[in-house]
N, C-alpha and C. Protein backbone atom coordinates (compact mmCIF):
# COMPACT_ATOMS: atom_id res chain seq x y z
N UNK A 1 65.24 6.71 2.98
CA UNK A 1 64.54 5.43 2.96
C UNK A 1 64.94 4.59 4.17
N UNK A 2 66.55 4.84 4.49
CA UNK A 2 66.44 3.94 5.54
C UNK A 2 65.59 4.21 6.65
N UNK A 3 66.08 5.80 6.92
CA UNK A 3 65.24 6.01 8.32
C UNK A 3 64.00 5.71 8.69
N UNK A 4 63.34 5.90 7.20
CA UNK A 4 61.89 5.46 7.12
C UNK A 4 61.57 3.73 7.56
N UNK A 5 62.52 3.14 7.00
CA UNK A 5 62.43 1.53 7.83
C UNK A 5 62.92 1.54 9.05
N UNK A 6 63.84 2.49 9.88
CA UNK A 6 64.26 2.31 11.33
C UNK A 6 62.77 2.74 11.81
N UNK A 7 62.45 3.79 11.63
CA UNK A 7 60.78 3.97 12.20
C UNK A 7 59.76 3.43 12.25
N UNK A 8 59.35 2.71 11.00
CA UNK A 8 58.90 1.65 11.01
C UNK A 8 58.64 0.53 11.65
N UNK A 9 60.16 -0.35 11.83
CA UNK A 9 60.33 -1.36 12.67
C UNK A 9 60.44 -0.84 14.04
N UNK A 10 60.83 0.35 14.02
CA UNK A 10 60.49 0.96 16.13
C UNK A 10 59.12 0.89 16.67
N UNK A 11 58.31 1.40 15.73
CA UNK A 11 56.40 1.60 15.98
C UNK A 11 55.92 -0.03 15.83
N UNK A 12 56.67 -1.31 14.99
CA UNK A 12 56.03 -2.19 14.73
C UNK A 12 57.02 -3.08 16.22
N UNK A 13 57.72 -2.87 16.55
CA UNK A 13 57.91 -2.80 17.80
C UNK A 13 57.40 -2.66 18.89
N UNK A 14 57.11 -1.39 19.55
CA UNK A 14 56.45 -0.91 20.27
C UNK A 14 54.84 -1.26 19.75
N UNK A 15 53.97 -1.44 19.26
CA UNK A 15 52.76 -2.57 19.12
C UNK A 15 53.09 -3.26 19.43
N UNK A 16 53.95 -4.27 19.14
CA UNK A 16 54.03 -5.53 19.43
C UNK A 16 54.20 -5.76 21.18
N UNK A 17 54.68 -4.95 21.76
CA UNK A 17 54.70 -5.61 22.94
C UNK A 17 53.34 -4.67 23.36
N UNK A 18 52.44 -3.98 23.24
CA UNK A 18 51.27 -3.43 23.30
C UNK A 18 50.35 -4.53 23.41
N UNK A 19 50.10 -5.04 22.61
CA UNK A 19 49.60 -6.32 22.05
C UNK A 19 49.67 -7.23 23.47
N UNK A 20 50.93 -7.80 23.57
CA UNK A 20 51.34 -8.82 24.93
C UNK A 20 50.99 -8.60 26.37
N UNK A 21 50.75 -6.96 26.49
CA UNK A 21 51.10 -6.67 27.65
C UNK A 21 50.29 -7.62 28.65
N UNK A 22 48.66 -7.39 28.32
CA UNK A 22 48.10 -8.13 28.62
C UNK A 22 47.66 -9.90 28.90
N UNK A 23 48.86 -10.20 28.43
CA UNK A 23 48.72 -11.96 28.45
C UNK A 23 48.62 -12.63 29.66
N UNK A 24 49.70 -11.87 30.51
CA UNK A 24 49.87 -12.41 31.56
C UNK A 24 48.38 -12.12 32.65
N UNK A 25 47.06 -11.90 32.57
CA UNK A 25 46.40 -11.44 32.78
C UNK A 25 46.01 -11.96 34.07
N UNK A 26 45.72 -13.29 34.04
CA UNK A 26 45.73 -13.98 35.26
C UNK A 26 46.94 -14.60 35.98
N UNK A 27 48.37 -13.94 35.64
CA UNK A 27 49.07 -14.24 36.69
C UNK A 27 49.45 -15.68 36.17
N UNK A 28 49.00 -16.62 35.82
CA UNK A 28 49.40 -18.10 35.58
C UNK A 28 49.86 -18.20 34.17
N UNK A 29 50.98 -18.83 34.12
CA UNK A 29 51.55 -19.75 32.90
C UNK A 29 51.52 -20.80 32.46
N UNK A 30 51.62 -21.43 31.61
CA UNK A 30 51.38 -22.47 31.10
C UNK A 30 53.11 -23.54 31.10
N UNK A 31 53.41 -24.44 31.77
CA UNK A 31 54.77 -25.03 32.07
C UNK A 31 53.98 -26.48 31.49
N UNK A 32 55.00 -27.11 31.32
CA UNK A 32 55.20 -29.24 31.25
C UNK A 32 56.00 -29.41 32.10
N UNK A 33 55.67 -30.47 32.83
CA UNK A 33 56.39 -31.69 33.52
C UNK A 33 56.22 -32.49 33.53
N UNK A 34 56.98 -33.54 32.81
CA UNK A 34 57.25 -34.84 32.66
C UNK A 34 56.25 -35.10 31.71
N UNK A 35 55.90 -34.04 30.96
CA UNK A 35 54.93 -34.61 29.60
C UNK A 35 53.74 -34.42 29.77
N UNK A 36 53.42 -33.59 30.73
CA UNK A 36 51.98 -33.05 31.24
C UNK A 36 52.24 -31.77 31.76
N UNK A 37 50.74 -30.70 31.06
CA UNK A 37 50.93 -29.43 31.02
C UNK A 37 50.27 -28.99 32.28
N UNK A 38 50.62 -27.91 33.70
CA UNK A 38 50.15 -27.25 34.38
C UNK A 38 49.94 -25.67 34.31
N UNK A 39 50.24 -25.29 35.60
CA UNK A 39 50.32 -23.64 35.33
C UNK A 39 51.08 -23.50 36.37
N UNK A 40 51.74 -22.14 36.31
CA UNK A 40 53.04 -21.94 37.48
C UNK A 40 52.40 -20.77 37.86
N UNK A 41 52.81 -19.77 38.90
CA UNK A 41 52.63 -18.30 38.66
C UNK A 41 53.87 -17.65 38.56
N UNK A 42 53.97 -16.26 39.06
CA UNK A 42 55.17 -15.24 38.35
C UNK A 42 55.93 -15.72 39.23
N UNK A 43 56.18 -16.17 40.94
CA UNK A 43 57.19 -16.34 41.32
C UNK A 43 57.60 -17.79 40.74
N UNK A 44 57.03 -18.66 39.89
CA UNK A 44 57.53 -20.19 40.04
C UNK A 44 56.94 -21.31 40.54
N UNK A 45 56.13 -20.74 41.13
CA UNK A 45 55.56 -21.78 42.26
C UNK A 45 54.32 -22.86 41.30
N UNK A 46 54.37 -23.71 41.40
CA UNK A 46 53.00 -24.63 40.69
C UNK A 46 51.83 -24.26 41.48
N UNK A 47 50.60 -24.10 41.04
CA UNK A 47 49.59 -23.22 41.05
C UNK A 47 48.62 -24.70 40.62
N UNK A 48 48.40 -25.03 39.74
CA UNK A 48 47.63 -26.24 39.04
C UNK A 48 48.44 -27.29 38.21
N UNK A 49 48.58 -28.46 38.97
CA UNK A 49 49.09 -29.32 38.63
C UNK A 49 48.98 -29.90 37.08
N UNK A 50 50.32 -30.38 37.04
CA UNK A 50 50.33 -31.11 35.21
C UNK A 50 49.33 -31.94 35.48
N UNK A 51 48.64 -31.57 34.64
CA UNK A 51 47.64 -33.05 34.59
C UNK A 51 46.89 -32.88 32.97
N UNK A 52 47.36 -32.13 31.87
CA UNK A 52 46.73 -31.89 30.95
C UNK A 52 47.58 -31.70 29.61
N UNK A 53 47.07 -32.29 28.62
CA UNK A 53 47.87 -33.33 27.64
C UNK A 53 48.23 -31.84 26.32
N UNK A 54 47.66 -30.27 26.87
CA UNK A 54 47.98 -29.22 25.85
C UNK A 54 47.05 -28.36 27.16
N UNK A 55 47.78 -27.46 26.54
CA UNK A 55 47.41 -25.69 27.73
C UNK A 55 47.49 -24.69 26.73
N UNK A 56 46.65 -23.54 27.02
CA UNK A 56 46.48 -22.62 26.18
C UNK A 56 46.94 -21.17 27.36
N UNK A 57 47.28 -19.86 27.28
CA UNK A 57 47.40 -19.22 28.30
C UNK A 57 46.10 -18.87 28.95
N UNK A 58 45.95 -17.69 29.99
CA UNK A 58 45.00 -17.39 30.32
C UNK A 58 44.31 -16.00 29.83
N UNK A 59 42.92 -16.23 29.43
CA UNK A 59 42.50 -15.02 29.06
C UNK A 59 40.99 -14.79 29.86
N UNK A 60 40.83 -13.44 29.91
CA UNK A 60 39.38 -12.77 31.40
C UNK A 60 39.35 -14.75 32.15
N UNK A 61 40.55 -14.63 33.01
CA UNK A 61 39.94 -15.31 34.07
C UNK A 61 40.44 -17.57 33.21
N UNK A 62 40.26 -17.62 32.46
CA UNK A 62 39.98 -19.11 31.48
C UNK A 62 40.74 -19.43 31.05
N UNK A 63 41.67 -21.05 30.98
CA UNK A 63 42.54 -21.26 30.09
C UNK A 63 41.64 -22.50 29.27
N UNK A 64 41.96 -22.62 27.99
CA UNK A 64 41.60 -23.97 27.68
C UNK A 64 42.46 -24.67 27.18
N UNK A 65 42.42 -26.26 27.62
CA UNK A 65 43.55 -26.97 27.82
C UNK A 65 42.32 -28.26 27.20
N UNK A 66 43.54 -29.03 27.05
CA UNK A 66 43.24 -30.23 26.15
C UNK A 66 43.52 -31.68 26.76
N UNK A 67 42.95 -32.56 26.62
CA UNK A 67 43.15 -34.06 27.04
C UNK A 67 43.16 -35.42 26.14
N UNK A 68 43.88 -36.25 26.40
CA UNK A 68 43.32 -37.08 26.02
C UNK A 68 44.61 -38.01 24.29
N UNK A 69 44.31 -38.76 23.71
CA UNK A 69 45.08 -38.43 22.61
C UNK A 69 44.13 -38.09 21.37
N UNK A 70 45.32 -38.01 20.40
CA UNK A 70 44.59 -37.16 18.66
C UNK A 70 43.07 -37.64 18.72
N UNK A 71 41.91 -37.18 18.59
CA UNK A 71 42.07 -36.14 18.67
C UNK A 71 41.72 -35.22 19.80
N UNK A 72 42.22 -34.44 20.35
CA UNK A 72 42.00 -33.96 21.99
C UNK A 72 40.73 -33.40 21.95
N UNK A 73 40.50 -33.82 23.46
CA UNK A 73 39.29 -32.97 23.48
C UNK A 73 39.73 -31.88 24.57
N UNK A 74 38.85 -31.04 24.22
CA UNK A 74 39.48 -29.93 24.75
C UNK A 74 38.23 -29.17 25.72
N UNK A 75 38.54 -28.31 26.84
CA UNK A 75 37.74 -27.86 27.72
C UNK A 75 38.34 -26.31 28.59
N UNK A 76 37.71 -25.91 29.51
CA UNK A 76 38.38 -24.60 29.99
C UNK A 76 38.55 -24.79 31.38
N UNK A 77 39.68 -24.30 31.77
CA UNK A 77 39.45 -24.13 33.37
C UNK A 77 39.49 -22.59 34.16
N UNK A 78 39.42 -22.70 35.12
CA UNK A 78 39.85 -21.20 36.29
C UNK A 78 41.04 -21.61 36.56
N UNK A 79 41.14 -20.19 37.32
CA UNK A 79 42.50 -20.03 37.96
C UNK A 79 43.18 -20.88 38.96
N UNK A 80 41.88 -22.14 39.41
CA UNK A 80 41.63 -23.07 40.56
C UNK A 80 42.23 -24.39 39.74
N UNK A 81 42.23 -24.31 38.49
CA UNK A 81 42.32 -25.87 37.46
C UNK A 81 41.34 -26.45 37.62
N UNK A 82 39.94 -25.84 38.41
CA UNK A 82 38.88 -26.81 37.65
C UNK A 82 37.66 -26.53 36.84
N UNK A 83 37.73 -27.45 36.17
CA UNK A 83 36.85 -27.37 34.76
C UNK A 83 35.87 -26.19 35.01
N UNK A 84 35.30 -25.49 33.91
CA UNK A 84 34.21 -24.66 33.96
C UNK A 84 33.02 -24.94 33.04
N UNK A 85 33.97 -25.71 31.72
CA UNK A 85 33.59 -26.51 30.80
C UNK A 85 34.37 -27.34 30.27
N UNK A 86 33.60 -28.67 30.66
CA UNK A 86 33.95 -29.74 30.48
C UNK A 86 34.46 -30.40 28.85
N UNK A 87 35.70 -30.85 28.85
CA UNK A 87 36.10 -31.30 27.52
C UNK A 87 35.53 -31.95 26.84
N UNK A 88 35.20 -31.86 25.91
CA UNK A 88 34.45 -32.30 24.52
C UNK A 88 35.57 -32.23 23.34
N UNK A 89 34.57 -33.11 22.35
CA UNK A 89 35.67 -32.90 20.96
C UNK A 89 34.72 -31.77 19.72
């Protein structure tokens, strides 16, 4: 029985980072500074300035990020930080 749970948790393991591999897809992350969310890339470097009040990562190319207070409105950008679609609630 145990071994059967070491195998288990190895395969539910190995999915799991299966799953992730792909996140980093466009290269950009999602960072805060000073209470406003930007994007960095893999070396560090700021890429698109904080200027957005919630960030989501990037997926084919799009992050959508949020503005504003409760309740946010929210919109998408490129890899450029600018809008593609414009925030709405």
């Amino acid at each position: 029985m145990k071994r059967v749970l070491i195998i288990a948790f190895a395969l539910l393991a190995l999915l799991s980072c299966d799953l992730w591999k792909d996140r980093d897809r466009a290269g950009l992350f999602p960072v805060i500074v000073g209470g406003k969310w930007g994007y960095i890339d893999k070396s560090g470097s700021l890429v698109v300035n904080p200027q957005f009040d919630w960030a989501a990562d990037f997926s084919e190319g799009l992050a959508r990020v949020g503005i504003g207070v409760w309740p946010l409105k929210y919109g998408y950008i490129d890899k450029n930080g600018k809008f593609v679609w414009e925030p709405s609630e």
